[in-house]
N, C-alpha and C. Protein backbone atom coordinates (compact mmCIF):
# COMPACT_ATOMS: atom_id res chain seq x y z
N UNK A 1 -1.15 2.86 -13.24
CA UNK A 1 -0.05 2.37 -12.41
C UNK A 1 -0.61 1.48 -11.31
N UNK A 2 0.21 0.51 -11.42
CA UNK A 2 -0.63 -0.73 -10.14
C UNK A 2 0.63 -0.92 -8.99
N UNK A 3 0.35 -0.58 -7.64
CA UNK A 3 1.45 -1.11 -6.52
C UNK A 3 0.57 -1.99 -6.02
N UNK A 4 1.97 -2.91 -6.25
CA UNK A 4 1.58 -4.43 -5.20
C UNK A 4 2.31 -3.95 -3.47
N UNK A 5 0.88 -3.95 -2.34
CA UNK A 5 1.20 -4.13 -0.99
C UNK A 5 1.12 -5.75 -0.23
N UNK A 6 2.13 -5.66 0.29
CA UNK A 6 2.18 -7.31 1.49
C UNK A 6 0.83 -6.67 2.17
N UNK A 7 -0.56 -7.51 2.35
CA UNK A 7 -1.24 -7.55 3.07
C UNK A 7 -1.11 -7.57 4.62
N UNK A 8 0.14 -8.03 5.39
CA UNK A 8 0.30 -8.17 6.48
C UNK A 8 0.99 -6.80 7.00
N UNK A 9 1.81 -6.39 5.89
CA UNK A 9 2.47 -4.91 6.34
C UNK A 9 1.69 -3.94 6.25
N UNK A 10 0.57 -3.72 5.55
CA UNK A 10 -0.52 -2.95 5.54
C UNK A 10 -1.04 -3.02 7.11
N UNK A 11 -1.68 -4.26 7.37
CA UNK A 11 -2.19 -4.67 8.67
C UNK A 11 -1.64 -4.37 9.70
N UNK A 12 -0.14 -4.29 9.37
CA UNK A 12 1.00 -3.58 10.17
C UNK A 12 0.71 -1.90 10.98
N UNK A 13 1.00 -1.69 9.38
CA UNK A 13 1.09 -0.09 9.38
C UNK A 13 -0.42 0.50 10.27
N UNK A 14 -1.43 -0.34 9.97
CA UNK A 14 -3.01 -0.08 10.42
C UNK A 14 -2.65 0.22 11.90
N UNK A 15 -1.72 -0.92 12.76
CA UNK A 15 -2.15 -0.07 14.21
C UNK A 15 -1.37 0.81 14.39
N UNK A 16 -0.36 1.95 13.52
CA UNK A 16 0.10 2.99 14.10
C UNK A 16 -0.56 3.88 13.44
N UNK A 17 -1.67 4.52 13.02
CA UNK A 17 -2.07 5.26 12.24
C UNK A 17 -3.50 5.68 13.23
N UNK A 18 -3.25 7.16 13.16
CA UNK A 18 -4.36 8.05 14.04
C UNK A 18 -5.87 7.30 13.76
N UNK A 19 -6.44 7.54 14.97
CA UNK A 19 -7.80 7.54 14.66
C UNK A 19 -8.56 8.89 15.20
N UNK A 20 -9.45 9.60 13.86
CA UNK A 20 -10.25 10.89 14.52
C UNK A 20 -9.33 11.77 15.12
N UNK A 21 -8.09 11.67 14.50
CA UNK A 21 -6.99 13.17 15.06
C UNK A 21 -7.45 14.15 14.33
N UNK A 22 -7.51 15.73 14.87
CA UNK A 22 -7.80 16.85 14.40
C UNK A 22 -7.24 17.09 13.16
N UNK A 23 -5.53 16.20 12.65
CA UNK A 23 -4.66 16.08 12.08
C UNK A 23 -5.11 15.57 10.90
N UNK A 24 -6.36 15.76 9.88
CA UNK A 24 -6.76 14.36 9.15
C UNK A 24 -6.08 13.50 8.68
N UNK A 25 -4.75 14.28 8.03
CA UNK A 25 -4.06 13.17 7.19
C UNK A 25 -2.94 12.45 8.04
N UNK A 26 -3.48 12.35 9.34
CA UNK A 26 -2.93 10.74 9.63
C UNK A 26 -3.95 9.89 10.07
N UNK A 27 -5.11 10.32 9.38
CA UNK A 27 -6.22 8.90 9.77
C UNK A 27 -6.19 8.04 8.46
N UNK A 28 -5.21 7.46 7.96
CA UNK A 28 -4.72 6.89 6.97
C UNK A 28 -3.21 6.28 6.78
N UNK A 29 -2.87 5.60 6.11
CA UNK A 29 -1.83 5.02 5.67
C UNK A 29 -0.90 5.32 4.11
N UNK A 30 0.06 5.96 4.62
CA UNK A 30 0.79 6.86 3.33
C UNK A 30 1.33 5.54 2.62
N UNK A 31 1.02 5.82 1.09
CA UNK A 31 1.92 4.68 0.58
C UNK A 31 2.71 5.77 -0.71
N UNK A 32 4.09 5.33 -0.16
CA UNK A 32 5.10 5.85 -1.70
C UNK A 32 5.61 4.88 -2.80
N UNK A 33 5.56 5.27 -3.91
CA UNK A 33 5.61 4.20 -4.26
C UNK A 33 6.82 4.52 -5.95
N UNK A 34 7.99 3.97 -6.14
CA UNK A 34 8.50 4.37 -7.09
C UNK A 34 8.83 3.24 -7.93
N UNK A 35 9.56 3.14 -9.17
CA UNK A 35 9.90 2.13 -9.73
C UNK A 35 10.98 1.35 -9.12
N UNK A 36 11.64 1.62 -8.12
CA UNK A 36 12.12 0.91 -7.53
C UNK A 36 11.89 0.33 -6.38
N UNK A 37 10.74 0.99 -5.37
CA UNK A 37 10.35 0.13 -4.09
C UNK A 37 9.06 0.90 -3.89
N UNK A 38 8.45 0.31 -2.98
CA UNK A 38 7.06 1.00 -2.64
C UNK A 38 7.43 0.68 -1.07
N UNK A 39 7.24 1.95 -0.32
CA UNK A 39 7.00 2.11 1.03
C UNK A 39 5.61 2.12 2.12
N UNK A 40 5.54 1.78 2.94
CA UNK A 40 4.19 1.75 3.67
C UNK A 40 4.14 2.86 5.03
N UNK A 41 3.70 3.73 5.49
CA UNK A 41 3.85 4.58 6.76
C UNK A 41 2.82 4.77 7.30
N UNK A 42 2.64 4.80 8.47
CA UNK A 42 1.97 5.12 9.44
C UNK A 42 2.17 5.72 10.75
N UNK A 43 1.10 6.97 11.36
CA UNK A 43 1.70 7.42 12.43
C UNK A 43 0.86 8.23 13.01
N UNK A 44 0.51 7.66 14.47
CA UNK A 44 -0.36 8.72 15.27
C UNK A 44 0.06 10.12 15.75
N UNK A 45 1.43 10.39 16.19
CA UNK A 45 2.10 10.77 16.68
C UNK A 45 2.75 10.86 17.68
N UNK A 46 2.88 9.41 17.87
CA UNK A 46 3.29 9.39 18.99
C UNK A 46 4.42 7.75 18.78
N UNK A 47 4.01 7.23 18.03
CA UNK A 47 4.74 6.33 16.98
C UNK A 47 4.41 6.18 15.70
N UNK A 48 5.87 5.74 14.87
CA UNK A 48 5.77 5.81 13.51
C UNK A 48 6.43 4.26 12.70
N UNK A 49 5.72 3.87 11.94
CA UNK A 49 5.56 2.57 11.30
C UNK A 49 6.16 2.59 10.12
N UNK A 50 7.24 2.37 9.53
CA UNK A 50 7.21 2.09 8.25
C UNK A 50 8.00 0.78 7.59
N UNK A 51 7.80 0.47 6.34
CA UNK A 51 7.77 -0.79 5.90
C UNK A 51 7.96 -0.48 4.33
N UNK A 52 8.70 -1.45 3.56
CA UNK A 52 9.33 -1.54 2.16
C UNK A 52 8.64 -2.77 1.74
N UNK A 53 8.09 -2.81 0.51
CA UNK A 53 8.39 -4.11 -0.26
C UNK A 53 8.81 -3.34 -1.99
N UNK A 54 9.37 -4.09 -2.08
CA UNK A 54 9.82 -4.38 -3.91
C UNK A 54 9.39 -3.79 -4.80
N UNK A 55 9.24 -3.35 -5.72
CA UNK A 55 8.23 -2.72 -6.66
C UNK A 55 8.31 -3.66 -7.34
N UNK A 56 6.78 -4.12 -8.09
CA UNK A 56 6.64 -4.99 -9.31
C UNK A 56 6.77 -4.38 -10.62
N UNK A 57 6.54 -4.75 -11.82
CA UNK A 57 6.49 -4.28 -13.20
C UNK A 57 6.13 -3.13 -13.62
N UNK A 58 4.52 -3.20 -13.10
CA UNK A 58 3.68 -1.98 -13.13
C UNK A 58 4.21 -0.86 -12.51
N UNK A 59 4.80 -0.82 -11.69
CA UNK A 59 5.57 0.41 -11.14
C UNK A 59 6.36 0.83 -11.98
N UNK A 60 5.80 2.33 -12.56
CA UNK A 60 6.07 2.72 -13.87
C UNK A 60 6.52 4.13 -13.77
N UNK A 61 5.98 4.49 -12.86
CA UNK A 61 6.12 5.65 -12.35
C UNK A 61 6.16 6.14 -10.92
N UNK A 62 6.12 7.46 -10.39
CA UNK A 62 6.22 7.34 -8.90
C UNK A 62 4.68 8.04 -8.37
N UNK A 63 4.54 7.26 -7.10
CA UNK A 63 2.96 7.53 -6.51
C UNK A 63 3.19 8.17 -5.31
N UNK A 64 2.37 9.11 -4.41
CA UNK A 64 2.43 9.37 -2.93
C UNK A 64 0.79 9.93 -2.81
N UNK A 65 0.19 9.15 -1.57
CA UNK A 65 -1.20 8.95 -1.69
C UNK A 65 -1.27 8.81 0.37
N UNK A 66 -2.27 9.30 0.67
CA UNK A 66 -2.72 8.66 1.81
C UNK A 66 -4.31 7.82 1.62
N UNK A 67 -3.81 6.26 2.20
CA UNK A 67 -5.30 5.84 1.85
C UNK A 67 -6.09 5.52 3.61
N UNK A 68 -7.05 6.41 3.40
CA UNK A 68 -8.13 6.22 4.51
C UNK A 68 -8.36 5.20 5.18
N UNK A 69 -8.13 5.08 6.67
CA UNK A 69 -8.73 4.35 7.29
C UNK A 69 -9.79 3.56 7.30
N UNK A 70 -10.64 4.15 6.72
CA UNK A 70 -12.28 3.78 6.39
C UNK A 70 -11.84 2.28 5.18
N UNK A 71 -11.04 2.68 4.42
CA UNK A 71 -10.71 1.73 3.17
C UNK A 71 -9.83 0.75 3.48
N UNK A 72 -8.52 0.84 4.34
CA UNK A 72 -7.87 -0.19 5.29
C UNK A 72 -8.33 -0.81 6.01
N UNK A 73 -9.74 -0.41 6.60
CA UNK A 73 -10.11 -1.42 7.32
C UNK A 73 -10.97 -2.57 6.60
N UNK A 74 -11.36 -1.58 5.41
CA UNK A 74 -12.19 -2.68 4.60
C UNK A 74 -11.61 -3.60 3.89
N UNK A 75 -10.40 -3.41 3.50
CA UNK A 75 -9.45 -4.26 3.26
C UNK A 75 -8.82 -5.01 3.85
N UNK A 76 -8.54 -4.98 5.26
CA UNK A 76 -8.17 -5.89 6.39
C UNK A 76 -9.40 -6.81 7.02
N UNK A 77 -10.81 -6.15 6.89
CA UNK A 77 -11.78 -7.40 7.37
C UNK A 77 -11.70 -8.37 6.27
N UNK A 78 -11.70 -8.66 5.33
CA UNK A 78 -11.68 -9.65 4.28
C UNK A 78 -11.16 -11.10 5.53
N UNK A 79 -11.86 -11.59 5.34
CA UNK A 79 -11.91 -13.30 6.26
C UNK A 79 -11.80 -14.80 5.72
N UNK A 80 -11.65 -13.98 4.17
CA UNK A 80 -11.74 -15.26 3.07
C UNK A 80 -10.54 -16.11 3.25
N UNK A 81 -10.26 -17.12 2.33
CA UNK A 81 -9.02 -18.10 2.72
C UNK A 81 -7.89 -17.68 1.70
N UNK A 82 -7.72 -16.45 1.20
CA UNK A 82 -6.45 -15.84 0.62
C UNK A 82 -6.16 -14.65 1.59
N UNK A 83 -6.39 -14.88 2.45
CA UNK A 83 -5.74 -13.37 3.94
C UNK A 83 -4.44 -13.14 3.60
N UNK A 84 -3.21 -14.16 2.62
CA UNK A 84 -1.91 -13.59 2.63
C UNK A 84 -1.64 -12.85 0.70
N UNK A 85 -2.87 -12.73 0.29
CA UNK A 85 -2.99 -12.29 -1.43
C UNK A 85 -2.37 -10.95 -1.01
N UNK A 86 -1.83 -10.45 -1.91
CA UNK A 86 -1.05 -9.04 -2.29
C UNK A 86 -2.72 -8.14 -2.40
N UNK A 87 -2.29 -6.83 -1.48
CA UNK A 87 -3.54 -5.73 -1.83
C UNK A 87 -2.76 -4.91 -3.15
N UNK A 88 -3.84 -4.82 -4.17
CA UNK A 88 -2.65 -4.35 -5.71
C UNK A 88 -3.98 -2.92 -5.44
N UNK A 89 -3.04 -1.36 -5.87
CA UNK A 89 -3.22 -0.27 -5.48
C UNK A 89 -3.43 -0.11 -7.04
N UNK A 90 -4.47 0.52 -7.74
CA UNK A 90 -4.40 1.15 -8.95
C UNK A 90 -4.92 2.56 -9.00
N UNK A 91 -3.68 3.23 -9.30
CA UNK A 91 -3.76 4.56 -9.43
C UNK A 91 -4.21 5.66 -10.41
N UNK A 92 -6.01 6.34 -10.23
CA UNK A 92 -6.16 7.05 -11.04
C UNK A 92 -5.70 8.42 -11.02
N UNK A 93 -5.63 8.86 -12.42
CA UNK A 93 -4.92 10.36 -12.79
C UNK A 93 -6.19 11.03 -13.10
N UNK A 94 -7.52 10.63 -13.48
CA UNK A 94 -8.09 11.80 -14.06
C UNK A 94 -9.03 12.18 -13.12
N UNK A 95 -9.98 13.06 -13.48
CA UNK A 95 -10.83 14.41 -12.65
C UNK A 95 -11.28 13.45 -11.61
N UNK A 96 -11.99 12.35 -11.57
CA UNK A 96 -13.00 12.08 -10.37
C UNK A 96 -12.05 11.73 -9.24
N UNK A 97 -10.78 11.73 -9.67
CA UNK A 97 -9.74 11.36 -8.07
C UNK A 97 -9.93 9.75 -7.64
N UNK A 98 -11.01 9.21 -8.01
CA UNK A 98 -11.21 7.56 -7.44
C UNK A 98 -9.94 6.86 -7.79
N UNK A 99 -9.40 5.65 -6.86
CA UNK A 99 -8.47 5.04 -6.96
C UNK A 99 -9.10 3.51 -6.43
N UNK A 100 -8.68 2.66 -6.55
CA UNK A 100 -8.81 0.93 -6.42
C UNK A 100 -7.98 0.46 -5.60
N UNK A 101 -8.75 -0.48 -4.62
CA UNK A 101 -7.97 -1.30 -4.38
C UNK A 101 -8.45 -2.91 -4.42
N UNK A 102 -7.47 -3.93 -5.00
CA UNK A 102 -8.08 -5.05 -5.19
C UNK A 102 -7.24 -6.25 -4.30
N UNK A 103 -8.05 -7.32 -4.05
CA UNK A 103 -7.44 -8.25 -3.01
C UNK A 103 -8.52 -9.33 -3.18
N UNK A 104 -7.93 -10.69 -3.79
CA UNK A 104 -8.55 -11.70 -3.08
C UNK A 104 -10.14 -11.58 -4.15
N UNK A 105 -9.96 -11.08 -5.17
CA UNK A 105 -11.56 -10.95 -6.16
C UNK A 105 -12.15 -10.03 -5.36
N UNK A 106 -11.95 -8.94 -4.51
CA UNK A 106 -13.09 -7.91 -3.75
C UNK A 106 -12.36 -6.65 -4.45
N UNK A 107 -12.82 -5.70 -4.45
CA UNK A 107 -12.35 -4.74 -4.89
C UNK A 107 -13.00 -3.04 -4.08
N UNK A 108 -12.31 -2.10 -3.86
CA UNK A 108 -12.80 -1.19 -2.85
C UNK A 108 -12.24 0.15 -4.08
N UNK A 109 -13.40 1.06 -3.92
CA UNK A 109 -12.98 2.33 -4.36
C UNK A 109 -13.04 3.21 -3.65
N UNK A 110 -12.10 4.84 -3.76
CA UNK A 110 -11.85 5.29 -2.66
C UNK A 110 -10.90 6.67 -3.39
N UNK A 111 -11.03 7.54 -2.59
CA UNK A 111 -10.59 8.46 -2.77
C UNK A 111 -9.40 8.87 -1.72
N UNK A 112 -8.31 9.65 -1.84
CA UNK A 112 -7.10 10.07 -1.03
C UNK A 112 -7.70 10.93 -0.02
N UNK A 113 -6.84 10.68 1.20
CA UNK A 113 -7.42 11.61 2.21
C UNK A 113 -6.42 13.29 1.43
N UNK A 114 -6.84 14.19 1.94
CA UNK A 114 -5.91 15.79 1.32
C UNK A 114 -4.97 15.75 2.83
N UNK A 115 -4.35 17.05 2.51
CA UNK A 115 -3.19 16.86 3.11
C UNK A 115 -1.64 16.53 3.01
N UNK A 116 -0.85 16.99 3.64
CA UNK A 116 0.85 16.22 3.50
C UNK A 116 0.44 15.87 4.63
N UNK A 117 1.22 14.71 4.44
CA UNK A 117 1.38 13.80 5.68
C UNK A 117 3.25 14.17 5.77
N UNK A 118 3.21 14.03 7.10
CA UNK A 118 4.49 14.68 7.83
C UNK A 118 6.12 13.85 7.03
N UNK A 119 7.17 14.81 7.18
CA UNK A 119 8.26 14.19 6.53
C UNK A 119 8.99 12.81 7.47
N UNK A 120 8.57 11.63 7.41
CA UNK A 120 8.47 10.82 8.20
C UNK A 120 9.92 10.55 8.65
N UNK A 121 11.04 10.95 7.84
CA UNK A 121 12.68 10.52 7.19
C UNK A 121 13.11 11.57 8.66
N UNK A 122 12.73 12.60 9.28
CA UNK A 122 13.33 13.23 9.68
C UNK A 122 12.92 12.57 11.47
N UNK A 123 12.34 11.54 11.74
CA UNK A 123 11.95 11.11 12.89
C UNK A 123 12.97 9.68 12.82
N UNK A 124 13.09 9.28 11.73
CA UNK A 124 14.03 7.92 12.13
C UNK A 124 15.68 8.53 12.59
N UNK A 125 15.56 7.79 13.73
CA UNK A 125 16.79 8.30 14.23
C UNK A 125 18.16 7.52 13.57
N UNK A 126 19.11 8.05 13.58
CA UNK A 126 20.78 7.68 13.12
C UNK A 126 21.10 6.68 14.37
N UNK A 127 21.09 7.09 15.69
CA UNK A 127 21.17 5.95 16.27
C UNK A 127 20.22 5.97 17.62
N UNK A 128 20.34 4.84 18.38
CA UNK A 128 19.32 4.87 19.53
C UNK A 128 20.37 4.26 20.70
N UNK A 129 20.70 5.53 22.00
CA UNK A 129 20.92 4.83 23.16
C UNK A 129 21.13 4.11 23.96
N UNK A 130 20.22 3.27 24.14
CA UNK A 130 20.06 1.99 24.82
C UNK A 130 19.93 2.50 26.10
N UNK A 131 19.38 3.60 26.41
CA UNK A 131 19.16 4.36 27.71
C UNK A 131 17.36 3.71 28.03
N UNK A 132 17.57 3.68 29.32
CA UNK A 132 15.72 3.72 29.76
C UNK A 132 14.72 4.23 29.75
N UNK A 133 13.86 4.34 29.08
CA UNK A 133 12.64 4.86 28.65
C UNK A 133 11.50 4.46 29.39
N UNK A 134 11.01 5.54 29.40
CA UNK A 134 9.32 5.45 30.12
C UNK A 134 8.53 5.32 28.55
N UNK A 135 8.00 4.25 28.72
CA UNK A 135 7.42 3.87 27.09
C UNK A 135 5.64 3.87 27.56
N UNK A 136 5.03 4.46 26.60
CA UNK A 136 3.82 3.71 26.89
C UNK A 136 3.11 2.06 26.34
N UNK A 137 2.90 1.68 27.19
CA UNK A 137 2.47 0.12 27.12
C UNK A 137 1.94 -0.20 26.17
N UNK A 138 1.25 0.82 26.01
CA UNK A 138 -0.11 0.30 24.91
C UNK A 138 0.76 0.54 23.31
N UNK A 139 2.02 1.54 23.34
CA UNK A 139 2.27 1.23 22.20
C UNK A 139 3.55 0.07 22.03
N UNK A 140 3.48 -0.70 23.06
CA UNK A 140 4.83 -1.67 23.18
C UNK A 140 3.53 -3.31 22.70
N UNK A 141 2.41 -2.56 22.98
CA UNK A 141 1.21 -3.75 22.37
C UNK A 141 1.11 -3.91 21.25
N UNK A 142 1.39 -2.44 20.78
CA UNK A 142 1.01 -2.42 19.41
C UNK A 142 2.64 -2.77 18.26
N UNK A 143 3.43 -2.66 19.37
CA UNK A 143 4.82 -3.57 18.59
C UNK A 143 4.87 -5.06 18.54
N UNK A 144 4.25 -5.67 19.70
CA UNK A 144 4.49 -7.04 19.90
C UNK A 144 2.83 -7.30 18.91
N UNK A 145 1.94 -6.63 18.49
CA UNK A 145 1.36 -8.18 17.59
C UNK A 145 1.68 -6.89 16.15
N UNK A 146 2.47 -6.24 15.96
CA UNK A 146 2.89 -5.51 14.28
C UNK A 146 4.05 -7.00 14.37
N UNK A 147 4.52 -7.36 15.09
CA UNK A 147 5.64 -8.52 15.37
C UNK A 147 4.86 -10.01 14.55
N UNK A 148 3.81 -9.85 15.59
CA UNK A 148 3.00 -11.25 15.22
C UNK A 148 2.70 -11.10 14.01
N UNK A 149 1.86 -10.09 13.62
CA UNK A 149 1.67 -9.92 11.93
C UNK A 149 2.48 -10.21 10.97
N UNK A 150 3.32 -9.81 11.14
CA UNK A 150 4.95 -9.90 10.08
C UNK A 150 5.26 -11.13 10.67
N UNK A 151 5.24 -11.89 11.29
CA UNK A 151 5.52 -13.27 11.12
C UNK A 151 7.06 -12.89 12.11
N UNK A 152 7.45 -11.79 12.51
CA UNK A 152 8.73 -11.80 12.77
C UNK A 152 9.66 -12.74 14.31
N UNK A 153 8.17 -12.31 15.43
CA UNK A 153 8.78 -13.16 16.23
C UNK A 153 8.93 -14.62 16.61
N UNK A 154 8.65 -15.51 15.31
CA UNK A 154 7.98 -16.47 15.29
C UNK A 154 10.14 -16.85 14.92
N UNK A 155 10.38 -16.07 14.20
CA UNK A 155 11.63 -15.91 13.43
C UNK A 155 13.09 -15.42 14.20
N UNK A 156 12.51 -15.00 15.45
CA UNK A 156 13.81 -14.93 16.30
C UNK A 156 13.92 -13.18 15.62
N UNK A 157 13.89 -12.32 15.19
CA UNK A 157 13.94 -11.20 14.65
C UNK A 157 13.45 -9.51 15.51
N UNK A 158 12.61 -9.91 16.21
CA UNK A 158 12.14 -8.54 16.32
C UNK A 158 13.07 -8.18 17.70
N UNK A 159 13.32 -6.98 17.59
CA UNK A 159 14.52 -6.20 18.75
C UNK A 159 13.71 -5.47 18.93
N UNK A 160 14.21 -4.78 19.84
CA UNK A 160 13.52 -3.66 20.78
C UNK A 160 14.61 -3.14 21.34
N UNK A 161 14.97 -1.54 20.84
CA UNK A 161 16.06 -0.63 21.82
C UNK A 161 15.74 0.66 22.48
N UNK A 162 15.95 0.88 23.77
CA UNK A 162 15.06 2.18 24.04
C UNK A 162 16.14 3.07 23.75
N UNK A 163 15.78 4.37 24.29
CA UNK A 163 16.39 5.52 23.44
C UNK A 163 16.41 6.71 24.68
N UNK A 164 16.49 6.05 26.26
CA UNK A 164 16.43 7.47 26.69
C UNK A 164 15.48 8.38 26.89
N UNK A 165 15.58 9.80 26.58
CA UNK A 165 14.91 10.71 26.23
C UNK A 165 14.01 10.82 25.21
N UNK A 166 15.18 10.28 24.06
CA UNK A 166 14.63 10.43 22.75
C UNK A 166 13.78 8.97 22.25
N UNK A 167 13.81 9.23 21.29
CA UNK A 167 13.04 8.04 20.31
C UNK A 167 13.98 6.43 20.52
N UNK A 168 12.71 5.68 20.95
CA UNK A 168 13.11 3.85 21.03
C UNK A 168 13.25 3.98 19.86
N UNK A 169 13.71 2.10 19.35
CA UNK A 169 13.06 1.68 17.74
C UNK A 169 12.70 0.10 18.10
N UNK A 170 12.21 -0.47 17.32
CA UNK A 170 11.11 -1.40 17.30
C UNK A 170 11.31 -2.05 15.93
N UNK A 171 13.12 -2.60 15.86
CA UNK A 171 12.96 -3.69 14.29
C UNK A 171 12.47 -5.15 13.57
N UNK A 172 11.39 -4.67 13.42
CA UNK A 172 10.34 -6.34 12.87
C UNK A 172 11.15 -6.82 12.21
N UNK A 173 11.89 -6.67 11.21
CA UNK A 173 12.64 -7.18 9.96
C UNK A 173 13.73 -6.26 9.43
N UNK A 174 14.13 -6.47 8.24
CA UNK A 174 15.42 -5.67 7.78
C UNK A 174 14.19 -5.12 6.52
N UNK A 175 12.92 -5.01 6.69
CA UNK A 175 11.89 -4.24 5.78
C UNK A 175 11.19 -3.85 6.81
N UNK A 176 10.97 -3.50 8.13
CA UNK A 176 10.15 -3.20 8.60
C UNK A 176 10.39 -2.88 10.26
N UNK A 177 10.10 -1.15 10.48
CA UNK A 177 10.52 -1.31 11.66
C UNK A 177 9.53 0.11 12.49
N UNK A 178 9.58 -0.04 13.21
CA UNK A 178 8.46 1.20 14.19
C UNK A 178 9.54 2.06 14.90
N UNK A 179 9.40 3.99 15.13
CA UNK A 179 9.82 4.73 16.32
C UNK A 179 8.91 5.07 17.09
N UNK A 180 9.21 5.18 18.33
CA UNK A 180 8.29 4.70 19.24
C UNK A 180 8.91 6.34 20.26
N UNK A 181 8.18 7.30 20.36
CA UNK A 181 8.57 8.43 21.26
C UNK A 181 8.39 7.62 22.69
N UNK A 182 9.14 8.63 23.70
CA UNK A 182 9.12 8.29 25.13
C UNK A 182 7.89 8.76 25.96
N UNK A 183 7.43 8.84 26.97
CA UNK A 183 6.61 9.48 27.66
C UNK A 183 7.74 10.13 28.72
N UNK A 184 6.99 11.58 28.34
CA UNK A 184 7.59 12.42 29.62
C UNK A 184 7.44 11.85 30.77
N UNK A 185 8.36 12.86 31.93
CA UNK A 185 7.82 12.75 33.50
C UNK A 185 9.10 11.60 33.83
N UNK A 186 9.34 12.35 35.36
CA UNK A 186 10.61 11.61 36.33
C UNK A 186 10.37 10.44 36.06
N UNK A 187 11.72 9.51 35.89
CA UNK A 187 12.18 8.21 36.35
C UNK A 187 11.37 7.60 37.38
N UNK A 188 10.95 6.47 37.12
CA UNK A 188 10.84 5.70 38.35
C UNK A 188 11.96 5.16 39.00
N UNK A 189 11.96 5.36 40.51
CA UNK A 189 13.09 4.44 41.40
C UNK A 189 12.48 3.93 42.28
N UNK A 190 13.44 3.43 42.97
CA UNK A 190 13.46 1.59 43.52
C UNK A 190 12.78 2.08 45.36
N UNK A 191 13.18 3.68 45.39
CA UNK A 191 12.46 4.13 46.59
C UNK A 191 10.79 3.91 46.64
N UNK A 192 10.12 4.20 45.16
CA UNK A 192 8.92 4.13 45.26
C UNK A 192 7.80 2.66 45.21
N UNK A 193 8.99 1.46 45.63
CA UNK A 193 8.31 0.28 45.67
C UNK A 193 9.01 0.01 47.44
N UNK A 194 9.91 1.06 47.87
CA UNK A 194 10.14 0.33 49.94
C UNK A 194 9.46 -0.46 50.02
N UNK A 195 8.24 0.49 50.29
CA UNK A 195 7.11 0.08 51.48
C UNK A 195 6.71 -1.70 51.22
N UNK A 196 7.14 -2.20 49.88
CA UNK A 196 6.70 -4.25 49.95
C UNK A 196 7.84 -4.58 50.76
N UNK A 197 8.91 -3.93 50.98
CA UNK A 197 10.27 -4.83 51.45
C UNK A 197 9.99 -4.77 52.59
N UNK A 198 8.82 -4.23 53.44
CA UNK A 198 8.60 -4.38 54.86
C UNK A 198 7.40 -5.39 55.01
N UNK A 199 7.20 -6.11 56.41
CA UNK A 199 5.79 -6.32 56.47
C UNK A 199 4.91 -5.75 56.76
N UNK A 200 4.05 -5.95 56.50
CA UNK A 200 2.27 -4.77 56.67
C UNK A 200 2.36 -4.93 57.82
């Protein structure tokens, strides 16, 4: 069985995905994959990434795999002049567990991280607020270049809605979108900037 991945949504999914969490199986990138679509996920826990493309021919059957960090990245340094070639996933069934991945004439072998990786369906929220959120920055960084990657803000496309308490969302495309949890701890107010409205 062969799944064709968008190289850029991979690259995507790469910055929401743990690094060295106690958690192993999110130091990787879940791919599902059925005869009708193949999905991409990622998630530290603290945001969650996911992304659709199409299923091709070869999608014959249905796949669910986490592939290692160690192997995404080796697949994302590639510097050659096909950076937008499809990464094609070929899936082995027998004893040694090795699986492929090919891109661009390079080819990487690799084994599944173990583990379930978390039921990702039960974190996308039904709807989002539009309430104010204490977000952390660094993952509002990691929305604005998953943006640049996907080509989306180039396209007038990517939104951003916070959520309050609960979960923002972060839509790159109508295939691709990030939840983004809040950071605890009181509101900031307008008392804790006075002291500039005076002079020193």
């Amino acid at each position: 069985m062969k799944i064709h991945i968008s190289r850029n949504k991979l690259k995507a999914a790469a910055l929401f995905s743990a690094r060295d969490d106690i958690r192993f199986y999110l130091n990787g990138v879940l791919i599902e994959s059925t005869p009708m679509q193949t999905r991409i996920v990622a998630t530290d826990g603290h945001a969650l990434f996911v992304a659709k493309d199409d299923a091709k021919d070869e999608n014959v059957g249905t796949f669910t795999g986490i592939v290692p960090n160690d192997t995404v990245k080796q697949i994302l340094a590639w510097k050659g002049p096909y950076k937008a070639a499809p990464v094609i996933f070929t899936t082995n069934e027998d004893i040694t567990g090795e699986h492929r991945a090919e891109w661009a004439g390079n080819t990487a072998v690799f084994k599944l991280l173990d583990g379930k990786f978390p039921d990702y369906a039960r974190v996308v929220p039904e709807k989002v607020s539009g309430d104010a959120s204490h977000i952390d920055p660094e993952l509002l960084m990691k929305c604005k270049t998953a943006a640049k990657t996907l080509g989306t803000i180039a396209k007038g496309y990517f939104a951003f809605k916070q959520g309050g308490d609960g979960s923002a969302i972060a839509v790159f495309s109508s295939e691709a979108f990030a939840v983004i949890m809040p950071m605890r701890g009181d509101k900031a107010d307008v008392a804790d900037v006075a002291w500039a409205r005076v002079p020193a």
